[in-house]
Structure formats: structure tokens, C-alpha cells
C-alpha atoms as a PDB file:
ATOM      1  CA  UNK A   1       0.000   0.000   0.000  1.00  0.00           C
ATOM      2  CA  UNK A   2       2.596   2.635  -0.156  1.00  0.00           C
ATOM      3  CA  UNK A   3       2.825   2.158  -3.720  1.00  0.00           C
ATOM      4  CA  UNK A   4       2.796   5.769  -5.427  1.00  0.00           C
ATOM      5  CA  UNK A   5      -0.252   6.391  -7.145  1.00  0.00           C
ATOM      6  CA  UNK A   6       0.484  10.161  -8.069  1.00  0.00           C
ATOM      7  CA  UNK A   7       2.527  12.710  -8.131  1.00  0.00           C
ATOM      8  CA  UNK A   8       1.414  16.163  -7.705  1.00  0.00           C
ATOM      9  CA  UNK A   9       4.035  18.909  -7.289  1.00  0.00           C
ATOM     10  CA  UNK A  10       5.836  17.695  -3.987  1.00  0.00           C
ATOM     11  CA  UNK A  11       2.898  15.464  -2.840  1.00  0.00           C
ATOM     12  CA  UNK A  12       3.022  12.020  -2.881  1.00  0.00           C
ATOM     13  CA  UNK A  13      -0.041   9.761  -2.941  1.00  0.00           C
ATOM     14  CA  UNK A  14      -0.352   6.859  -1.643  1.00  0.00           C
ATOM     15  CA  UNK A  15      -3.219   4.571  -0.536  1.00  0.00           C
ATOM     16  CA  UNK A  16      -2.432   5.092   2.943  1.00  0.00           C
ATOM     17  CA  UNK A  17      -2.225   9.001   2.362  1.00  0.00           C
ATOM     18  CA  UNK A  18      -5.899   8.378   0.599  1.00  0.00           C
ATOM     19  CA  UNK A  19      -6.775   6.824   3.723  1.00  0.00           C
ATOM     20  CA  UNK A  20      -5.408   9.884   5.868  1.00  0.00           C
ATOM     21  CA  UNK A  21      -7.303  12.432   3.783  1.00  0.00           C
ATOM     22  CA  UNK A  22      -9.796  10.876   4.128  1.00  0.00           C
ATOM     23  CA  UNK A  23     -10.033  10.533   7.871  1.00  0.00           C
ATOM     24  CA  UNK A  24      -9.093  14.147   7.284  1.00  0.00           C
ATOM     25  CA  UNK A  25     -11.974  15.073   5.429  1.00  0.00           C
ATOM     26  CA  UNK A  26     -14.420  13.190   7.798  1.00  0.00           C
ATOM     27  CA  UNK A  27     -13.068  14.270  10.909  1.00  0.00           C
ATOM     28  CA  UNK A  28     -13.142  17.800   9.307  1.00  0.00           C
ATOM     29  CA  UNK A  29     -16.242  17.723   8.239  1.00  0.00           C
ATOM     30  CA  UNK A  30     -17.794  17.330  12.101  1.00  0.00           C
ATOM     31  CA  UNK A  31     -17.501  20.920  12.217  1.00  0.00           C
ATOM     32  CA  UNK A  32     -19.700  21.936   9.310  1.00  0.00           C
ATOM     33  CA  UNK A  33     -22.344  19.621  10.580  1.00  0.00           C
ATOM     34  CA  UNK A  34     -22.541  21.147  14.210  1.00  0.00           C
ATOM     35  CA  UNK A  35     -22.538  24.641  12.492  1.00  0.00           C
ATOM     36  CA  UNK A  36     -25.059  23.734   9.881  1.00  0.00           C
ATOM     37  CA  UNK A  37     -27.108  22.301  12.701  1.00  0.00           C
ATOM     38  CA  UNK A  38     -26.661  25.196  15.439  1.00  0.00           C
ATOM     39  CA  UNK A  39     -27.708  27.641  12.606  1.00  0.00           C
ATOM     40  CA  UNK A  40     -30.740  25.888  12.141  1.00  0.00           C
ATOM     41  CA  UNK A  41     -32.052  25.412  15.572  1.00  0.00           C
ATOM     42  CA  UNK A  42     -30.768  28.997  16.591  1.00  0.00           C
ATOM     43  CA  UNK A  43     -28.871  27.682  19.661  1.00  0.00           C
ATOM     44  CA  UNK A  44     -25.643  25.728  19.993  1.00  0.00           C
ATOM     45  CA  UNK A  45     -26.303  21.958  19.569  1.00  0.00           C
ATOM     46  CA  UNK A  46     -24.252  19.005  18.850  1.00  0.00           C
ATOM     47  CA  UNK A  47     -25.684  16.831  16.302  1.00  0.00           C
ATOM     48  CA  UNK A  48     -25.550  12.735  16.285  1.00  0.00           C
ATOM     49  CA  UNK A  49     -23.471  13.166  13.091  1.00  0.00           C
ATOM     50  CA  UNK A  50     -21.138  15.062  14.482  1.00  0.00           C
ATOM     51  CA  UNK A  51     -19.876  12.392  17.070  1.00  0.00           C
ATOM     52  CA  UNK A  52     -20.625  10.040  14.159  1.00  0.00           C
ATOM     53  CA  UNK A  53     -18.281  11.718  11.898  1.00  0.00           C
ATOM     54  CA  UNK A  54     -15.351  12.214  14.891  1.00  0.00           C
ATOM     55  CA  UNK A  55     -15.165   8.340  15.117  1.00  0.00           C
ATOM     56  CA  UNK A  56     -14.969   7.628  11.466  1.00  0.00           C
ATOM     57  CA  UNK A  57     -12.895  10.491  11.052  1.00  0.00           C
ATOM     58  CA  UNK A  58     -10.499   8.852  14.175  1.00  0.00           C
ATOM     59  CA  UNK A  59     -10.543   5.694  12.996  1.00  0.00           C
ATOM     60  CA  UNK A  60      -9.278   6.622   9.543  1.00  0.00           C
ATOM     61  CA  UNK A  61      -6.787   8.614  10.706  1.00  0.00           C
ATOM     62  CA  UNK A  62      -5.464   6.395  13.431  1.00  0.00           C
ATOM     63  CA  UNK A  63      -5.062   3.466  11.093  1.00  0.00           C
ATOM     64  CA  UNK A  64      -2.943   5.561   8.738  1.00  0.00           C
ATOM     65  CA  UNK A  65      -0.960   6.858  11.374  1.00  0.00           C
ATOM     66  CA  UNK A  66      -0.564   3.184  13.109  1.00  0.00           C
ATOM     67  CA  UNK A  67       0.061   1.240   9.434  1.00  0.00           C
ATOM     68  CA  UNK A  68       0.395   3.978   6.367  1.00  0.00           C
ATOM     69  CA  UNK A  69       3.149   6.182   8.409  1.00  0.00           C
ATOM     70  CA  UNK A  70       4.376   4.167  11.819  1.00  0.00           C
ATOM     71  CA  UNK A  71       4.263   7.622  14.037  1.00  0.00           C
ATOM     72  CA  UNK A  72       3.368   7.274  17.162  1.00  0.00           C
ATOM     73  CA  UNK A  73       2.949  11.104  17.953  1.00  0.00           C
ATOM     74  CA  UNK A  74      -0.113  10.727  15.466  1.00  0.00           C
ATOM     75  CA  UNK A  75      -1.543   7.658  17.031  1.00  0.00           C
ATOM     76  CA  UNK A  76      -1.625   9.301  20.348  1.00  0.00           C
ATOM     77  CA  UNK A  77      -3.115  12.433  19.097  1.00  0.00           C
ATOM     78  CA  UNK A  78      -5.601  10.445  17.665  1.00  0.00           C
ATOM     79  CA  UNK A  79      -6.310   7.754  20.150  1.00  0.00           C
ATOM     80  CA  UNK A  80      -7.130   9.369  23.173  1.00  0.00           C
ATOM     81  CA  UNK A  81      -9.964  12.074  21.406  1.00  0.00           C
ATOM     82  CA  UNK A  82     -11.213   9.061  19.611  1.00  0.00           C
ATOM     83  CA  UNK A  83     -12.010   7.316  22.929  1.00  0.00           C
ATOM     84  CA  UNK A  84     -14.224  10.610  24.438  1.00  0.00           C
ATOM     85  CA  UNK A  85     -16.350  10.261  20.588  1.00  0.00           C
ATOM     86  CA  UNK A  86     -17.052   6.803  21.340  1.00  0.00           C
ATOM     87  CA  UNK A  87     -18.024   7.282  24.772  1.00  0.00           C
ATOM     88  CA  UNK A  88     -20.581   9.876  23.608  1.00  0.00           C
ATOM     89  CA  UNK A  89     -21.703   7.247  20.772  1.00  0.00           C
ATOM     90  CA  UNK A  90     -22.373   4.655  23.379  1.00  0.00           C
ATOM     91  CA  UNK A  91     -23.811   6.727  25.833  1.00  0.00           C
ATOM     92  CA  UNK A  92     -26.582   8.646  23.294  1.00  0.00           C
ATOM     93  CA  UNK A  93     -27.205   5.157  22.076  1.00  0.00           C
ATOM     94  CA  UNK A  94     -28.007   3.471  25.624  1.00  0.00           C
ATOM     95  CA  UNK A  95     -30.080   6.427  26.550  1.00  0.00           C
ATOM     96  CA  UNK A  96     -32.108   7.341  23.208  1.00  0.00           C
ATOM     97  CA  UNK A  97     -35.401   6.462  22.268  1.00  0.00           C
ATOM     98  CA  UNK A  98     -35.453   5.598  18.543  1.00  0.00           C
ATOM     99  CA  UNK A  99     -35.932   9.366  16.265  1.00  0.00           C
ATOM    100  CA  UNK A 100     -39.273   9.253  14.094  1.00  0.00           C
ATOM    101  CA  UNK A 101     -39.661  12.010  11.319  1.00  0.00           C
ATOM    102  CA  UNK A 102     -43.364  13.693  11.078  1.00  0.00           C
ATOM    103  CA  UNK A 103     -44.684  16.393   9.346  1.00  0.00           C
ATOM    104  CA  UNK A 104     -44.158  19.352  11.172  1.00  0.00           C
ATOM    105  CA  UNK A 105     -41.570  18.208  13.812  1.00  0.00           C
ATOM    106  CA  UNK A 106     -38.389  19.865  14.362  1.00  0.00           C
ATOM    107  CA  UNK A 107     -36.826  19.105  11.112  1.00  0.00           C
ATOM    108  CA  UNK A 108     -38.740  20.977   9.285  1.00  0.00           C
ATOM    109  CA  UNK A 109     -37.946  24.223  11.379  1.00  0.00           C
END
């Protein structure tokens, strides 16, 4: 897997370095969810998705860091935040009642 696959100006790619972006992008994208979603309701919230998107985002990243690129700084910075993410998974999940959509509820707002 750390075959090159392209070369764009000084940037290598690699499939691990796909799989880092792309851990990247998720856990990046956490933060356009919350804002999208605290815009909507007009007070801060923290959306589902966005804990969603931290783990997939952590687990990405963490297996590039443990097998694309061997650093252990990176595993560390991405082990320990990944752990509070799946906490807050777990603990929305055991506590939750199931979501139902209906015509005029608070998705529609």
C-alpha cells in the first residue's frame, strides 16, 4: 500500500495518504455539521453526526498513522480524542429512544 499512485508537485499519494485524507476530510467535516445544525435550531447543539463523523474520522486517521506512516505522535493524538467520541456514541445510544420524522416536527424548522 505505499505504492505511489500520483505525483502532484511535492505530494506524494499513496493509498495510505488516501486513507489519511480521508479521515481528514471526515473528521473535518464534524464541524460543518454542528454549524449547519446550530444555525438551524438557533442555539448551539451538537448533532448525532457530528460524534458520528469524529469516530470515522479517528478511525481513519489512526489506522494511517498506526500502518500507512508508523508515528506514534499521530496515534496518540488520535487515540485518546477518539475514545471521548465513542463514549458519547455509546452513551446517546443506551439512553435514546429511537428518532421518528413527522410532518411538522423539528426538522422541518
Amino acid at each position: 500500500m505505499h505504492e505511489v499512485l500520483a505525483q502532484l508537485h511535492m505530494i506524494t499519494i499513496t493509498p495510505w495518504k488516501l486513507v489519511g485524507y480521508l479521515g481528514t476530510f471526515l473528521f473535518t467535516a464534524r464541524w460543518f455539521v454542528q454549524f449547519y445544525a446550530t444555525k438551524k435550531q438557533k442555539k448551539v447543539v451538537v448533532p448525532m453526526m457530528f460524534w458520528y463523523l469524529s469516530v470515522s474520522g479517528s478511525l481513519l486517521t489512526l489506522v494511517y498513522f498506526i500502518w500507512g506512516k508508523n508515528d506514534s505522535v499521530g496515534i496518540i493524538q488520535t487515540a485518546f480524542p477518539m475514545i471521548v467520541s465513542i463514549y458519547n456514541v455509546f452513551a446517546h445510544l443506551r439512553r435514546h429512544k429511537p428518532e421518528t420524522v413527522r410532518p411538522g416536527g423539528p426538522e422541518e424548522s
